[in-house]
N, C-alpha and C. Protein backbone atom coordinates (compact mmCIF):
# COMPACT_ATOMS: atom_id res chain seq x y z
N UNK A 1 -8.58 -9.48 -3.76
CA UNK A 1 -8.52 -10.69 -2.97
C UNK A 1 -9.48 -10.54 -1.81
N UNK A 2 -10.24 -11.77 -1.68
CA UNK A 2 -11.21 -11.37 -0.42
C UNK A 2 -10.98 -11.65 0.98
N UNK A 3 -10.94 -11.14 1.97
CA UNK A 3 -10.65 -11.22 3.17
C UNK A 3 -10.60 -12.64 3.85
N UNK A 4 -11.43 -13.86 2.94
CA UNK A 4 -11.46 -14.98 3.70
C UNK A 4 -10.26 -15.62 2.71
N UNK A 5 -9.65 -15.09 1.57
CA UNK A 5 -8.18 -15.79 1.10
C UNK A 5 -7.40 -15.13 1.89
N UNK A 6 -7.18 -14.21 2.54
CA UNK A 6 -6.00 -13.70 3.32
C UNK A 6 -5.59 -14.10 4.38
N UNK A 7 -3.97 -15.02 4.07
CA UNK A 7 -3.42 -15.31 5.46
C UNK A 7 -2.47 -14.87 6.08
N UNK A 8 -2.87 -13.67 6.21
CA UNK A 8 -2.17 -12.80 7.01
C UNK A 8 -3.30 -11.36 7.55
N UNK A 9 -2.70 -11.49 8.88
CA UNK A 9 -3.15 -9.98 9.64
C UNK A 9 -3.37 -8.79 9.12
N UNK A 10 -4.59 -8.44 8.84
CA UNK A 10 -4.44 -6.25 8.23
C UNK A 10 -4.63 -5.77 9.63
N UNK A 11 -3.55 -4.64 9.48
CA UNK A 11 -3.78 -3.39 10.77
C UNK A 11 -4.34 -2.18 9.84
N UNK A 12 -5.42 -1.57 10.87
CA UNK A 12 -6.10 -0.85 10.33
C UNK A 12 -4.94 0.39 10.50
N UNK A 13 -3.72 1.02 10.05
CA UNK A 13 -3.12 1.96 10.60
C UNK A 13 -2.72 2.83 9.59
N UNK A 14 -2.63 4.04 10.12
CA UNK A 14 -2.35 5.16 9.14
C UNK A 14 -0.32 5.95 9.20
N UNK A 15 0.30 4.45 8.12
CA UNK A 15 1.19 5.19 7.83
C UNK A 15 2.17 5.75 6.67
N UNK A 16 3.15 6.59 6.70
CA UNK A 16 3.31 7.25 5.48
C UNK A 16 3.52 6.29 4.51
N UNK A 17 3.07 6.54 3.10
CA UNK A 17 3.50 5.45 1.89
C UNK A 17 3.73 6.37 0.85
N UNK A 18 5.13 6.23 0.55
CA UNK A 18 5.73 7.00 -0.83
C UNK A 18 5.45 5.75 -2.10
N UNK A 19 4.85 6.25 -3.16
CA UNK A 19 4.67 4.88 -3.89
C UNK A 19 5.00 5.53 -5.06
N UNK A 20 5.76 4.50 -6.09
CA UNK A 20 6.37 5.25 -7.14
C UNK A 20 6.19 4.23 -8.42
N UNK A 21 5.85 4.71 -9.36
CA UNK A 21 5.68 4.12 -10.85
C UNK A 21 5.28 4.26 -11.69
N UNK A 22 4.51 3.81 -12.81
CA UNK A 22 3.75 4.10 -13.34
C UNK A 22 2.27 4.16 -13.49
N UNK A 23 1.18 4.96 -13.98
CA UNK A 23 -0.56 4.91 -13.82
C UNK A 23 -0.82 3.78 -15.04
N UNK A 24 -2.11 4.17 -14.52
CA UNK A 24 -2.80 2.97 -15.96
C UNK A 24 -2.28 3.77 -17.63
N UNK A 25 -2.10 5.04 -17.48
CA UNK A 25 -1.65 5.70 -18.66
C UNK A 25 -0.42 5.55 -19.05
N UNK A 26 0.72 4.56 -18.18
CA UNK A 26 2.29 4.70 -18.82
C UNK A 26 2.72 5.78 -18.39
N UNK A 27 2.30 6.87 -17.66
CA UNK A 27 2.82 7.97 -16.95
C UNK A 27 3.49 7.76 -15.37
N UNK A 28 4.97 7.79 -15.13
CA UNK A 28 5.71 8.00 -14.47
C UNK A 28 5.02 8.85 -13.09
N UNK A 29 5.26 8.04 -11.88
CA UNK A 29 4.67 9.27 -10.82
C UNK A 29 5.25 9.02 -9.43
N UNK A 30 5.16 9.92 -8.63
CA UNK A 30 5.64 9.15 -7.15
C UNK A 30 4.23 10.32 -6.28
N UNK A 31 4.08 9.32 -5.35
CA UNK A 31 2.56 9.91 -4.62
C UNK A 31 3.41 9.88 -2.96
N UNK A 32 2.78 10.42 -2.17
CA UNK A 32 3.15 10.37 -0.59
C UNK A 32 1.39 10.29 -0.04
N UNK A 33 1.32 9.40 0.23
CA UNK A 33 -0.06 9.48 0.87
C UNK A 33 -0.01 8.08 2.28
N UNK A 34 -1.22 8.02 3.09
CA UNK A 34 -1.02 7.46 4.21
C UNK A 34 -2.01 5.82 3.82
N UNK A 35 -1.29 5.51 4.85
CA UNK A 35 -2.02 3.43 4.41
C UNK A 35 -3.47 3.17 5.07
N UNK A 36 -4.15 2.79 4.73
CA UNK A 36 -5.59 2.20 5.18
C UNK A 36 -5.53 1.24 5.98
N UNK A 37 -4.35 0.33 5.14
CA UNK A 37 -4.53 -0.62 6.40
C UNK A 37 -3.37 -1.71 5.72
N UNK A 38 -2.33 -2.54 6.25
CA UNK A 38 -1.28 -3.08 6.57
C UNK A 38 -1.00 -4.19 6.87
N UNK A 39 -0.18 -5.51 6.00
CA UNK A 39 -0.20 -6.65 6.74
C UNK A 39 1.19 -6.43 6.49
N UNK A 40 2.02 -7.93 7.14
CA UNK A 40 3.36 -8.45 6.67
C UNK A 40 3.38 -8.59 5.26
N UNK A 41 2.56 -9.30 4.16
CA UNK A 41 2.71 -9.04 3.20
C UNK A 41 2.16 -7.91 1.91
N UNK A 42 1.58 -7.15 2.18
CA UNK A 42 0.76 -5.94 1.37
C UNK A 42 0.31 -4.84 2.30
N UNK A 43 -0.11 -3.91 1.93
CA UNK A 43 -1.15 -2.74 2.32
C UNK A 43 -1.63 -2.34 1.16
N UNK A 44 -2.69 -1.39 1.72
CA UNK A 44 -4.09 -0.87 0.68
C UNK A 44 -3.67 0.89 1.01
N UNK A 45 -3.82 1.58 -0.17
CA UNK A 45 -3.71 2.69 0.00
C UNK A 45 -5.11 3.21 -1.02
N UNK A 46 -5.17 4.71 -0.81
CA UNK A 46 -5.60 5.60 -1.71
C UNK A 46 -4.72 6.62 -2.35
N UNK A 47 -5.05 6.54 -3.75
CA UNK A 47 -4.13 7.24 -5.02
C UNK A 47 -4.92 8.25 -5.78
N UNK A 48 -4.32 9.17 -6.04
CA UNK A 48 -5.24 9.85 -7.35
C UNK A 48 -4.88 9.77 -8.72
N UNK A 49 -4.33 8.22 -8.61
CA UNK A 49 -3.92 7.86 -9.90
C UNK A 49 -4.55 6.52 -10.28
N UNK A 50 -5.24 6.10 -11.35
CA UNK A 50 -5.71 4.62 -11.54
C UNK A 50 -4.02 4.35 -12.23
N UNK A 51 -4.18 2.93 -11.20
CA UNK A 51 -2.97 1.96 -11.47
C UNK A 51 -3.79 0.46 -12.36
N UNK A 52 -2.79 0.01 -13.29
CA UNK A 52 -3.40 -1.23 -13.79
C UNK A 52 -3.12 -2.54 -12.99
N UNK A 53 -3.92 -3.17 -12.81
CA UNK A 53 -3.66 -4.63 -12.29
C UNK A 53 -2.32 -5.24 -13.10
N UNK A 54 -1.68 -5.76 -12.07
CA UNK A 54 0.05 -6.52 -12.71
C UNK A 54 1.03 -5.35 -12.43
N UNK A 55 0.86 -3.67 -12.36
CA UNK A 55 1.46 -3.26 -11.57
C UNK A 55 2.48 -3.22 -11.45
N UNK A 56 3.88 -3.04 -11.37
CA UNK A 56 4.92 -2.71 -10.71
C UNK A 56 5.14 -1.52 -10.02
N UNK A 57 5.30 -1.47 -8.34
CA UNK A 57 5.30 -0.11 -8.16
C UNK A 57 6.56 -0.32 -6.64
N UNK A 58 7.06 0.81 -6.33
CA UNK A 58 8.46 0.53 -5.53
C UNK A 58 7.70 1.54 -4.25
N UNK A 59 7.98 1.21 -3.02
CA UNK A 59 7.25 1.17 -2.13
C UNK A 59 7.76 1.56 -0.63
N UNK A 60 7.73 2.79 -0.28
CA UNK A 60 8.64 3.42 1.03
C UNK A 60 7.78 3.12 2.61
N UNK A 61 7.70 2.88 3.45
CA UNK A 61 6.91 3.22 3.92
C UNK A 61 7.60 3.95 5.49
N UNK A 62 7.34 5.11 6.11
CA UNK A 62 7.99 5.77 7.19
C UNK A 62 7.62 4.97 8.30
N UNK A 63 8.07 4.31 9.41
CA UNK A 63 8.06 4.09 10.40
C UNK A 63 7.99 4.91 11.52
N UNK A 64 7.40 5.15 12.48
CA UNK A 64 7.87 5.86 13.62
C UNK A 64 8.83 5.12 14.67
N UNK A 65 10.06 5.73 14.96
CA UNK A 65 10.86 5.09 15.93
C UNK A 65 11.07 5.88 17.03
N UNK A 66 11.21 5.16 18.08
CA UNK A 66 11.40 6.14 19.38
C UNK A 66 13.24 6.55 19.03
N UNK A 67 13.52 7.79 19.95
CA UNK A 67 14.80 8.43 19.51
C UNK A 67 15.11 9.57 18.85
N UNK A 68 16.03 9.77 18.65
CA UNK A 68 16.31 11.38 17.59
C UNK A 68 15.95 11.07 15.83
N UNK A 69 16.25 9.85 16.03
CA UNK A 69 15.83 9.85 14.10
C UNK A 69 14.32 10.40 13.87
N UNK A 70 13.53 9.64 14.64
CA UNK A 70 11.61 10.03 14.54
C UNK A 70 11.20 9.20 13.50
N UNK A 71 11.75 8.63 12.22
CA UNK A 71 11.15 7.49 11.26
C UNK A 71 12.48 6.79 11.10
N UNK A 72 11.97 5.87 10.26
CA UNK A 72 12.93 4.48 9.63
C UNK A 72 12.21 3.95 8.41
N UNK A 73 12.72 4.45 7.28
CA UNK A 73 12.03 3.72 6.50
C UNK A 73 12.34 2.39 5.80
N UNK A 74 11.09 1.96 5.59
CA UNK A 74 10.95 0.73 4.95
C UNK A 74 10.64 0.10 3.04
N UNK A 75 11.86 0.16 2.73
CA UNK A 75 11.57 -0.05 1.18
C UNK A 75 11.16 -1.40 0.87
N UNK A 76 10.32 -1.78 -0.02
CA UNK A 76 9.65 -2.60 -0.94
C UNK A 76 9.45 -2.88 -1.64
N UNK A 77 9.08 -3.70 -2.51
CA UNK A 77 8.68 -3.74 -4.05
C UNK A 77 7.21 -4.42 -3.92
N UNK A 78 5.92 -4.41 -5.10
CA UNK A 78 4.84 -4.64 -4.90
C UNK A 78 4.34 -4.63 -6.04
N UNK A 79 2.99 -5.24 -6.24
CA UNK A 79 2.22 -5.64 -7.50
C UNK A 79 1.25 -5.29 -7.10
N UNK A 80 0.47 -4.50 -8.09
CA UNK A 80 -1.09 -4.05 -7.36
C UNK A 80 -2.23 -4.92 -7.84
N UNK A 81 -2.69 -5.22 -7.06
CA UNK A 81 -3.40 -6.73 -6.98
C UNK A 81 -5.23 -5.96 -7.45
N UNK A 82 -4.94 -4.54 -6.92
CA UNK A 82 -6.57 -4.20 -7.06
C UNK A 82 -6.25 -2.72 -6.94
N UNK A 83 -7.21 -2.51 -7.94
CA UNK A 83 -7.61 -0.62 -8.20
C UNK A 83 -9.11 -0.56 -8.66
N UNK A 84 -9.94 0.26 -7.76
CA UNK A 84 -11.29 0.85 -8.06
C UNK A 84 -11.42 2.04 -7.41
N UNK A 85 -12.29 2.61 -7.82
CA UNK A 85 -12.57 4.26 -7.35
C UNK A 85 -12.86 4.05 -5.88
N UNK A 86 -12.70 4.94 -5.15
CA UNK A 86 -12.47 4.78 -3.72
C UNK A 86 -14.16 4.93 -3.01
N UNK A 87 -14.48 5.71 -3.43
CA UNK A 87 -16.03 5.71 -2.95
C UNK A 87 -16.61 6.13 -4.59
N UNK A 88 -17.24 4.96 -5.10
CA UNK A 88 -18.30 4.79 -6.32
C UNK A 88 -19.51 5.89 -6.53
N UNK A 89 -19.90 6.14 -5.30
CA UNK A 89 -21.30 6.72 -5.03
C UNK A 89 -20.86 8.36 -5.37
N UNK A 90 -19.34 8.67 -4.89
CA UNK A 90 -19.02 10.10 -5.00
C UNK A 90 -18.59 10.83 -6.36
N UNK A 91 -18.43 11.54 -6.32
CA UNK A 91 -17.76 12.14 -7.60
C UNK A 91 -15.93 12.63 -6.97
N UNK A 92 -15.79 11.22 -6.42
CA UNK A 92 -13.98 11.40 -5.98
C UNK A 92 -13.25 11.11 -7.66
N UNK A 93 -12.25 11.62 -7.10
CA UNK A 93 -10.95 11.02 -7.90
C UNK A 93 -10.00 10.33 -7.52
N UNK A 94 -10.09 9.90 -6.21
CA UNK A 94 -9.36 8.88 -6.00
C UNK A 94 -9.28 7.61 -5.89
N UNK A 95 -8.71 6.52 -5.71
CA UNK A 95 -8.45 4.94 -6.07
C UNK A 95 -8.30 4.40 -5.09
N UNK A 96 -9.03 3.13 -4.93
CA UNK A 96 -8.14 2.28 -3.30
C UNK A 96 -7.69 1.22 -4.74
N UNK A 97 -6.36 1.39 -3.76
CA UNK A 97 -5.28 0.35 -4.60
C UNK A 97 -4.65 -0.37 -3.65
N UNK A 98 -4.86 -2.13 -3.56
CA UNK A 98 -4.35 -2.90 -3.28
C UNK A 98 -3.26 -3.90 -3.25
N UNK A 99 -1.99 -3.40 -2.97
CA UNK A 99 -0.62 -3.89 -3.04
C UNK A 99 -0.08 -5.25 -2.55
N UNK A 100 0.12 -6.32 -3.15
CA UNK A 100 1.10 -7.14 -2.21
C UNK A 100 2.85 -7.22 -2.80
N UNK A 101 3.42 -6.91 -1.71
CA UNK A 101 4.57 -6.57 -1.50
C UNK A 101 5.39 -8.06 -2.11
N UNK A 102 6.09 -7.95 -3.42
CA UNK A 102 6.80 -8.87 -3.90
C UNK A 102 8.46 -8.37 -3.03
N UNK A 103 8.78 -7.64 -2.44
CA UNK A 103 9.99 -7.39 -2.04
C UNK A 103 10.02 -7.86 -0.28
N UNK A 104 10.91 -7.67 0.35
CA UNK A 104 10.65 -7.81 1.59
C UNK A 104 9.17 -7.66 2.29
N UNK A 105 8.75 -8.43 3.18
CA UNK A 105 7.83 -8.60 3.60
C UNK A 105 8.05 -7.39 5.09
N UNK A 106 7.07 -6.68 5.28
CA UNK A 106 7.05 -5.64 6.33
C UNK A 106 6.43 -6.13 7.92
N UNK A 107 7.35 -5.58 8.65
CA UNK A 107 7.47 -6.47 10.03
C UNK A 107 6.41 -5.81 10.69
N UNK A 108 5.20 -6.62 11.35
CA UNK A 108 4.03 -5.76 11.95
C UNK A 108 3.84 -5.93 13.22
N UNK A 109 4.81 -7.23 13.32
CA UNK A 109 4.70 -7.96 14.89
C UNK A 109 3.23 -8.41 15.38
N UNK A 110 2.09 -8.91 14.53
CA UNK A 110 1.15 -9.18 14.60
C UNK A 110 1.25 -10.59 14.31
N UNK A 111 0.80 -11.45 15.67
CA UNK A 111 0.25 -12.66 15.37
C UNK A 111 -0.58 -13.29 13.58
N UNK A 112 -0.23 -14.18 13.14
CA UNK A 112 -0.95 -14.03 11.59
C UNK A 112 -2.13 -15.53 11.74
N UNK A 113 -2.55 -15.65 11.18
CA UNK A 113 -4.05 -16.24 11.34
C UNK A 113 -3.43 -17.07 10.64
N UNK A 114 -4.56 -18.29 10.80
CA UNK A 114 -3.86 -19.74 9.74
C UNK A 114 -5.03 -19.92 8.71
């Protein structure tokens, strides 16, 4: 989806994302890796797994809270809207994969654009 269909806010912020499901292979997986960047309805991560477009994948994400707890997490559900190799030019193995969150929508407290 391109940045001028999106109506909603991305924060560029780096936080924890447990993401769990299946790859483009039908293989079962759960990843812990950190977010690129974050709206109320989706975030974009990197995977070292190619995911297929249509997607089903279940979706943690750690909060930091002030206090003795230190996180709060946030569960989700999501459809991955986009998967390509993360940098083309490299010889990576990893994926930016683009999520929008079919489950609760995640609270960013960011003004959202019209």
């Amino acid at each position: 989806m391109g940045a001028e269909q999106r109506s909603q806010h991305r924060l560029a912020v780096a936080l924890e994302v447990r993401i769990r499901g299946a790859d483009r292979a039908g293989l079962t997986f759960e990843e812990a890796v950190f977010s690129r960047d974050i709206s109320r309805g989706g975030c974009s991560v990197e995977l070292s797994r190619e995911l297929a477009l249509g997607a089903d994948v279940a979706i943690e994400i750690l909060r930091r809270v002030p206090g003795p707890a230190g996180t709060s997490p946030f569960v989700t559900q999501g459809v991955v809207m986009r998967c390509a190799p993360a940098d083309p030019s490299a010889a990576s193995d990893l994926f930016s994969i683009g999520i929008q969150f079919t489950g609760p929508h995640f609270p960013t407290y960011a003004r959202e654009s019209s």
